[in-house]
Protein backbone atom coordinates (compact mmCIF):
# COMPACT_ATOMS: atom_id res chain seq x y z
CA UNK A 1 145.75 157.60 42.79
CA UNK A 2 149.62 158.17 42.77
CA UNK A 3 152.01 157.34 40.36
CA UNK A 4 154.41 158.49 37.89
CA UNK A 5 155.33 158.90 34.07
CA UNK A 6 158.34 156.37 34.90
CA UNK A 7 155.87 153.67 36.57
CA UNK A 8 153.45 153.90 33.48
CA UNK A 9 156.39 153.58 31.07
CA UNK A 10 157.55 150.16 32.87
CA UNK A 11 153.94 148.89 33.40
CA UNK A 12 154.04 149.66 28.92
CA UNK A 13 157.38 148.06 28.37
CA UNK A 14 156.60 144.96 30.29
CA UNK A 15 153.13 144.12 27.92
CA UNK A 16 155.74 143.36 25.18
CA UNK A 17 155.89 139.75 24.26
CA UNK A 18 159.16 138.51 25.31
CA UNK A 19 159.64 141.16 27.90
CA UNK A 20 160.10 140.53 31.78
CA UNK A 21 161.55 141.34 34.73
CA UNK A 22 164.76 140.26 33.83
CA UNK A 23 165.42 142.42 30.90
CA UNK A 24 163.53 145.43 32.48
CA UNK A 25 166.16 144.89 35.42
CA UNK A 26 169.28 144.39 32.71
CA UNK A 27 167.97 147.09 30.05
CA UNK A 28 166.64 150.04 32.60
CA UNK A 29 166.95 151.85 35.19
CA UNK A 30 163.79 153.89 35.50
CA UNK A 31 162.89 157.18 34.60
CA UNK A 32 163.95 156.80 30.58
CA UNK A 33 162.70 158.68 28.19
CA UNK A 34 160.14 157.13 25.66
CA UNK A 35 162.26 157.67 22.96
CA UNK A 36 165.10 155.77 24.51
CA UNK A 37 162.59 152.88 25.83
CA UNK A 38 161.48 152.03 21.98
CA UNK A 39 164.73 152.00 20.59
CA UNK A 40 166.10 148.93 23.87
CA UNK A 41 162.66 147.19 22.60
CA UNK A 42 163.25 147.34 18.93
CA UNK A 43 166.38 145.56 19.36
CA UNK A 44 164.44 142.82 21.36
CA UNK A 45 161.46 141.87 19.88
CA UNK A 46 160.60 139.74 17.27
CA UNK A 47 158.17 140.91 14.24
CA UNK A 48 157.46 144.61 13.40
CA UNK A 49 159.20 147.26 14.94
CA UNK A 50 156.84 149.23 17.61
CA UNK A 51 157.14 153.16 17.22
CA UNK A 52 156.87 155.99 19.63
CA UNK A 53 153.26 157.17 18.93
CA UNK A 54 152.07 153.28 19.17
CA UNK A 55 153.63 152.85 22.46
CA UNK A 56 152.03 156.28 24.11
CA UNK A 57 148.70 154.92 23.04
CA UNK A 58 149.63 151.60 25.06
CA UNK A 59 150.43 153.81 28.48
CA UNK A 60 147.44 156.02 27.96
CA UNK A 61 145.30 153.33 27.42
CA UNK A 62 146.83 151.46 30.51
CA UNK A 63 146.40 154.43 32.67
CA UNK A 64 142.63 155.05 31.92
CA UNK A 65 141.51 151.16 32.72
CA UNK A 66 143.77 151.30 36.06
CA UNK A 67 142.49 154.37 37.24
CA UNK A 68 138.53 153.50 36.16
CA UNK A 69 139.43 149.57 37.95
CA UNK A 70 141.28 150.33 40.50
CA UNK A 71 140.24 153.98 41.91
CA UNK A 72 138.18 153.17 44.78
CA UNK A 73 140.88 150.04 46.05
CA UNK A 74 143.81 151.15 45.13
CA UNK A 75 145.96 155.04 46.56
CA UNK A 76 148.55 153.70 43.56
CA UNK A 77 151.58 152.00 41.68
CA UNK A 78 155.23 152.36 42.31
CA UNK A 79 157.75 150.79 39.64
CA UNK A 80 162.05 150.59 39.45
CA UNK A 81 163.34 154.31 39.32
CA UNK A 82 160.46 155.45 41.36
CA UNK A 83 161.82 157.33 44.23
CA UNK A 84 159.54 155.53 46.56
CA UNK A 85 159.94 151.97 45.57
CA UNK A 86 160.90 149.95 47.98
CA UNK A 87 164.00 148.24 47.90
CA UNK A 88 164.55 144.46 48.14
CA UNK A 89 167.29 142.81 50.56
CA UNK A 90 169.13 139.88 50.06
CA UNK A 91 171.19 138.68 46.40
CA UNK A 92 168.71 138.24 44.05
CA UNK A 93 168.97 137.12 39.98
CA UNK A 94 167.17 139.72 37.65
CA UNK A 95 164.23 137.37 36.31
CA UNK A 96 163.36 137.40 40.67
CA UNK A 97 163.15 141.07 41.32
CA UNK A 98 160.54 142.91 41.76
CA UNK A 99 159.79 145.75 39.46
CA UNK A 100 155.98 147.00 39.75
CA UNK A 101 154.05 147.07 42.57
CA UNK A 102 149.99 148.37 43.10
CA UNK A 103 149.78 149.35 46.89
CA UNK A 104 146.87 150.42 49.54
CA UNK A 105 148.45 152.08 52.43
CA UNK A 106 151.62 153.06 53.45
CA UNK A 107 153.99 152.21 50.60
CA UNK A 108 156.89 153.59 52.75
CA UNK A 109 156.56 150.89 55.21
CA UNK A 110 158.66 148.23 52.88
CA UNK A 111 161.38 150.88 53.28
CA UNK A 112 165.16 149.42 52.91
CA UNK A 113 165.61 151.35 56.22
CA UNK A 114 162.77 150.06 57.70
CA UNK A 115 162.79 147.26 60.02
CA UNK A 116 160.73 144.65 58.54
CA UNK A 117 160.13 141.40 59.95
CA UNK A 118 158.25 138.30 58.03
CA UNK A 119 156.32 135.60 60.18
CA UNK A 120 155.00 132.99 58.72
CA UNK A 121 153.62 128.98 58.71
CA UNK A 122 151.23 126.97 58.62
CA UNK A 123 146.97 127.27 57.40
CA UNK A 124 146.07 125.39 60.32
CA UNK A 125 148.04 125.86 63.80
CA UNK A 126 147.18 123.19 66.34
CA UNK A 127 147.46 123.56 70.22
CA UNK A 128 149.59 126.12 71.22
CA UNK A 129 151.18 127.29 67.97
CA UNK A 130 149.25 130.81 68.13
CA UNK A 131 149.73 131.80 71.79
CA UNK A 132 154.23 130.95 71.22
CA UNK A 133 153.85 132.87 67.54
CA UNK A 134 151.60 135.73 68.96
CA UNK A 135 153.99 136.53 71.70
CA UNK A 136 156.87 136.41 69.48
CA UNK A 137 155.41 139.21 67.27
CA UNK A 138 154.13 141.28 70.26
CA UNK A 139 158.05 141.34 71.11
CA UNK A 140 159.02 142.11 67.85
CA UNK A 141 156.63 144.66 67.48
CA UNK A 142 157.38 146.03 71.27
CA UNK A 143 160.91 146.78 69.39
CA UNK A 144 159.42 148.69 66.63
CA UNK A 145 159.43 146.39 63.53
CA UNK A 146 156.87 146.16 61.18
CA UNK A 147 155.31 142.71 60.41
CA UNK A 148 155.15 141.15 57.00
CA UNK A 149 152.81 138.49 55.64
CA UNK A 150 150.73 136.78 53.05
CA UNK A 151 146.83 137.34 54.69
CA UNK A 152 146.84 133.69 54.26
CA UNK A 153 144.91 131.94 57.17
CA UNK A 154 146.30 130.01 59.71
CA UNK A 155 150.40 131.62 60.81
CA UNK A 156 149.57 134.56 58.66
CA UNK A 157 146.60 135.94 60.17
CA UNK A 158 148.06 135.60 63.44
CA UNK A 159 150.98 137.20 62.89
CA UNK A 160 149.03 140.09 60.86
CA UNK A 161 146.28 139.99 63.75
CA UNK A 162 148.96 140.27 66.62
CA UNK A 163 150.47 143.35 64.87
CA UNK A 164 147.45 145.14 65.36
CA UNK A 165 146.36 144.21 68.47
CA UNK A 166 149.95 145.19 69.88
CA UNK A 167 149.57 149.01 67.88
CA UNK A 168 152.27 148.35 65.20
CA UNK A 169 151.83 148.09 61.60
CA UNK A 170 151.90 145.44 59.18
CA UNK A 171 152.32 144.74 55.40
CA UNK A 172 150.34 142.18 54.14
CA UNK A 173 151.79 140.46 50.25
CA UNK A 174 149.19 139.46 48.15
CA UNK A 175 148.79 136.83 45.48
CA UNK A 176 146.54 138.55 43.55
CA UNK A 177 144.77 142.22 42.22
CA UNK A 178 143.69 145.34 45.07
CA UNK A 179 140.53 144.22 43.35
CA UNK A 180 139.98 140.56 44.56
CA UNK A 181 141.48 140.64 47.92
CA UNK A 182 142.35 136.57 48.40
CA UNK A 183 141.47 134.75 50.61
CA UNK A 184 138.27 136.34 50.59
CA UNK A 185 137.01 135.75 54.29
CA UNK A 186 140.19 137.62 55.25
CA UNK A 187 138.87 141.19 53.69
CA UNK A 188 137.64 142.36 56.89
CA UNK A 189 141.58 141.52 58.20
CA UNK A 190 142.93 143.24 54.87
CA UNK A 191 140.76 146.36 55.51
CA UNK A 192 142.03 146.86 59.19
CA UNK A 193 145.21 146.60 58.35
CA UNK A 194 145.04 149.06 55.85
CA UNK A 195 143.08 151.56 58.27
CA UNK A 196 145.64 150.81 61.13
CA UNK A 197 148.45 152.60 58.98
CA UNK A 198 149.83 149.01 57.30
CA UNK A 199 150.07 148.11 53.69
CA UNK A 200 148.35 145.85 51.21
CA UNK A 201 150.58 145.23 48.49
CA UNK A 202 150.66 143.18 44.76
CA UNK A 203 152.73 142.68 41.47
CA UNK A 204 149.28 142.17 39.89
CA UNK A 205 146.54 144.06 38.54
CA UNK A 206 144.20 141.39 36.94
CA UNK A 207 143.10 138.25 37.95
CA UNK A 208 144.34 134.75 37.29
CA UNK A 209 143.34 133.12 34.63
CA UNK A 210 143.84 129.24 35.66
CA UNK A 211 144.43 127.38 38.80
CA UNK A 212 147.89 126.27 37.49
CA UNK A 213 148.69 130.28 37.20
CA UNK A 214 147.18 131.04 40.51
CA UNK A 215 149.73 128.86 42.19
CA UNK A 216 152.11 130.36 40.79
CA UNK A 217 151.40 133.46 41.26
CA UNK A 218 151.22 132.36 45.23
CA UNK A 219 155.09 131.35 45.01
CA UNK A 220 155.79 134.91 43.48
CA UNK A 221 154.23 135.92 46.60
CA UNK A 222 156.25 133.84 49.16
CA UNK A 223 158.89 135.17 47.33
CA UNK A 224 158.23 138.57 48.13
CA UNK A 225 157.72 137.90 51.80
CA UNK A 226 161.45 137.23 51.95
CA UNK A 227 162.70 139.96 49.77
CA UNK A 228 160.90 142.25 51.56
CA UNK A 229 162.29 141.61 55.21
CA UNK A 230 165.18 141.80 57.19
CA UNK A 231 164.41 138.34 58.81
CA UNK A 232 161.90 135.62 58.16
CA UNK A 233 160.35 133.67 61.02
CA UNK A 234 159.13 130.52 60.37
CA UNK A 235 155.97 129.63 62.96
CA UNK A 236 155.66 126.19 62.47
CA UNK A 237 155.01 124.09 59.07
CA UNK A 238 155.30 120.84 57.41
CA UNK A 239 158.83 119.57 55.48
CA UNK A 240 157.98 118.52 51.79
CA UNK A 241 157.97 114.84 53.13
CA UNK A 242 155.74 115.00 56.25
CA UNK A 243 153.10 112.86 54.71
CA UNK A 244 155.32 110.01 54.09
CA UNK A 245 157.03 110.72 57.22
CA UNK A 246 153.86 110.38 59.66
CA UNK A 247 152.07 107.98 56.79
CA UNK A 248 148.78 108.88 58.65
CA UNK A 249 148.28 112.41 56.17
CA UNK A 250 145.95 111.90 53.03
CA UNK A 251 145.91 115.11 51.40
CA UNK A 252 148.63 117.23 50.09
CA UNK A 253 150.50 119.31 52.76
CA UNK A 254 150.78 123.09 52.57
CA UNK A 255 153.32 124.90 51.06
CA UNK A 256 153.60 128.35 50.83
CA UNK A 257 156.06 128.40 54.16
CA UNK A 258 158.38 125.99 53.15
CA UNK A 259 158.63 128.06 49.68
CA UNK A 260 159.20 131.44 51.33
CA UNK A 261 161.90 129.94 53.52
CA UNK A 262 164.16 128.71 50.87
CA UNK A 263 163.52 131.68 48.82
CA UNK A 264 165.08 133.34 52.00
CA UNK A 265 168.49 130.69 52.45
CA UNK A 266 168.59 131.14 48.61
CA UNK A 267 168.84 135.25 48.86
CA UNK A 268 170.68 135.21 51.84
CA UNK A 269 168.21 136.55 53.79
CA UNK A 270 168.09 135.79 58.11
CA UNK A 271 166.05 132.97 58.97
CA UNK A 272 164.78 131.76 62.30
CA UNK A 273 162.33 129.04 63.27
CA UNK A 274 160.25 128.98 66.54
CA UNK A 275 160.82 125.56 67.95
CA UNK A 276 161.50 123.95 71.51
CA UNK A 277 162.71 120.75 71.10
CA UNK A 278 161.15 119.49 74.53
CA UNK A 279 157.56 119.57 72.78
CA UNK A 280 157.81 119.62 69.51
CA UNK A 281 160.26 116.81 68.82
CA UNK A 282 157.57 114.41 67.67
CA UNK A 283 154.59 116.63 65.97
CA UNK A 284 154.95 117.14 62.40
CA UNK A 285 153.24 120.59 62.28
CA UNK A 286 157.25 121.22 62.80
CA UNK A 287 158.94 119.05 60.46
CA UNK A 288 160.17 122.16 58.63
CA UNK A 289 161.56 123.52 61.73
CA UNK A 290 163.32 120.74 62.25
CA UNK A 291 164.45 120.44 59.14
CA UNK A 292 166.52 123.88 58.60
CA UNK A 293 167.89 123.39 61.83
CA UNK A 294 169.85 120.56 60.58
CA UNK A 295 170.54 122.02 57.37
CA UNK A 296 171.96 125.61 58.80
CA UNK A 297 173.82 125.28 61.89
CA UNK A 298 173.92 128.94 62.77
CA UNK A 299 170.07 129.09 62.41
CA UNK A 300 168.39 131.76 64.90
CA UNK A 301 165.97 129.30 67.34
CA UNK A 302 163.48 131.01 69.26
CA UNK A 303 162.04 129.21 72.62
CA UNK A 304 159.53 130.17 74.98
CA UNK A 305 162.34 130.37 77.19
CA UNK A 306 164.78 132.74 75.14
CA UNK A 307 162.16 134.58 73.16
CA UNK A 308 162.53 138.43 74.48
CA UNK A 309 166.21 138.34 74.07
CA UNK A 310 166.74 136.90 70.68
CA UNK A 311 164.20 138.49 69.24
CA UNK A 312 166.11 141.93 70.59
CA UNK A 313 169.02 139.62 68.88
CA UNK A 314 167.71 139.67 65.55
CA UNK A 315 166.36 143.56 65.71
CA UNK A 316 170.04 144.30 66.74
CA UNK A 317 171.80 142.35 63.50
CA UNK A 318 169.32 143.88 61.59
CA UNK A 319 169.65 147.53 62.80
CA UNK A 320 173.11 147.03 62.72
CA UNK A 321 173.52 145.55 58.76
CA UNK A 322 170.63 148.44 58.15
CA UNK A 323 173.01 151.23 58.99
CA UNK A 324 175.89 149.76 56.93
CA UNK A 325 173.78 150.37 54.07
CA UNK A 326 172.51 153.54 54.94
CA UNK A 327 175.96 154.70 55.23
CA UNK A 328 177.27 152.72 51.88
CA UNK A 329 174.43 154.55 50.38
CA UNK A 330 175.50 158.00 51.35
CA UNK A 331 178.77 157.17 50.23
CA UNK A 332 177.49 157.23 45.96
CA UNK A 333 174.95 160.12 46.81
C-alpha cells in the first residue's frame, strides 16, 4: 500500500475534535513537520494540550488498522502536500475541499492536466435515455477523456459501463470505505473498472454510522464529481419540484444529480445537459434539464443532432483553460 509520512500526519491531525477540512486547508500545507503540526493544534483545541509523543502513537496506531483493513482493497492514500494528489478545479471555500483520499487504481487519472469529464443522472433511465447518454460518452471518450462517476445505478453505470466498452478509463467517486463498495450489486462494475486501468476513489475509511450520515456522506460525493472534472454532463434527472409538477409521483424523487450540478454552477465548473427539446419537452425524467437551461443562458446543450461536435466543443475549452494552467503553473515553479 502507498502512502506517505505527510498523508499519515493529515489523516492524525484531522481525528482532533474540532478539526476539519477547513482549518487543515487554512493551517497547512502538507509535508510539516510533527513538531510544527502540535504546536497549530495546541492553539486550537479546547482541553489539555496534546504533545508530540501522544500524537506519533495516534499515526502509528492509524497506520497499523489501515494497512491490516484495507490491504487486500485498497493500493493506498494520498492527502494535501502529497505530490500525487489530485488537484480540484473550480473556486471552492476551505470547509469543501478535499484533503484525503483512499484510492484503488490509477490515482493519476484525477490529474489537474487530465481531461476529466463527469456524466451523470438519473437511478432509473426510461426509453431512450441510455442509447443518447451512451453515445455521448463513446464521443467523449473517442477524444481521449476520462469519465467520472458515482457507481450509482441508473446514468452512472451507463456512463461508467460505456467507458469501458469504448477502451477508455473511468473514475468512479464513492460514498463510502474501499471496504464496502456501495451499491453493492455494482461490485462486479467497481472491479472492472479498476482492472481496465480506472480508479475507485473515497474520503472515507469506515463505514457510516446512521442513515442520516450516509446521506450525507452521498452529497460529499456529488460534490466530488464536480470538483474533480473539467465539465459535468447532466443525462437526464428530475428538478426538486417534479413531483408536484406531474402530481402523479408518490415517492421522493432522486437527488444526487441535481446536487452535483449546483455544486458545479456554485464552483464555476462547465455544465451541459443532454436535452432535445422536440422529445423531451413534456417528460419529467428532464425537468432538471430544463431547468438550468433557463437559469444559465450560455449552458452547453447537447442533441442527437449536434452531439460529435460539441462534445469536440467542450474537450476544446477544456484543453484550452487546461494549458493556461499548466503554463501559470510553470510560471511559480
Amino acid at each position: 500500500m502507498k502512502y506517505t509520512e505527510n498523508s499519515l500526519n493529515i489523516l492524525t491531525t484531522k481525528s482532533y475534535k474540532g478539526i476539519g477540512n477547513a482549518w487543515i486547508v487554512k493551517n497547512l500545507k502538507g509535508n510539516e513537520n510533527v513538531e510544527t503540526i502540535v504546536n497549530l493544534l495546541n492553539k486550537t483545541i479546547k482541553g489539555e494540550p496534546t504533545h508530540i509523543d501522544e500524537f506519533e502513537n495516534l499515526k502509528r496506531n492509524f497506520e497499523a488498522k489501515i494497512v491490516d483493513k484495507f490491504q487486500n482493497c485498497c493500493d493506498g492514500f494520498v492527502a494535501l502536500g502529497d505530490d500525487n494528489f489530485p488537484k480540484y478545479r473550480g473556486h471552492v471555500k476551505e470547509s469543501e475541499q478535499p484533503i484525503f483520499l483512499y484510492y484503488k487504481g490509477d490515482i493519476e487519472l484525477l490529474s489537474i492536466i487530465n481531461k476529466n469529464i463527469s456524466v451523470i443522472g438519473l437511478l432509473n433511465p426510461e426509453g431512450d435515455i441510455e442509447e443518447r447518454e451512451r453515445k455521448i460518452v463513446a464521443q467523449f471518450v473517442k477524444m481521449g477523456a476520462t469519465i467520472v462517476s458515482g457507481l450509482a445505478f441508473g446514468c452512472d453505470s451507463i456512463s461508467h459501463q460505456q467507458a469501458l466498452d469504448s477502451n477508455g478509463k473511468t473514475v468512479a467517486i464513492l460514498p463510502g470505505p474501499l471496504t464496502n463498495i456501495m451499491p453493492s450489486r455494482n461490485k462486479g462494475l467497481a472491479f472492472q473498472i479498476v482492472e481496465d486501468g480506472g480508479l475507485l476513489v473515497t474520503e472515507y475509511g469506515n463505514d457510516f454510522k446512521t442513515p442520516m450520515e450516509l446521506s450525507s456522506r452521498y452529497k460529499e460525493r456529488d460534490r466530488l464529481q464536480a470538483l474533480f472534472c473539467d465539465t459535468i454532463v447532466l443525462a437526464a434527472s428530475y428538478a426538486q419540484n417534479s413531483a408536484e409538477r406531474w402530481k402523479k409521483f408518490g415517492q421522493k424523487l432522486d437527488s444526487g444529480a441535481r446536487l452535483a450540478m449546483g455544486y458545479a454552477r456554485d464552483y464555476n465548473i462547465p455544465r451541459a445537459v443532454m436535452y432535445d427539446k422536440s422529445i423531451d419537452e413534456n417528460n419529467p425524467m428532464f425537468d432538471l434539464n430544463r431547468d438550468i437551461i433557463k437559469e444559465q443562458k450560455d449552458i452547453t446543450i447537447i442533441t442527437q443532432e449536434n452531439y460529435v461536435e460539441t462534445v469536440e466543443k467542450i474537450m476544446n475549452i477544456k484543453t484550452a483553460t487546461k494549458n493556461l494552467k499548466i503554463e501559470q503553473k510553470k510560471l511559480f515553479e
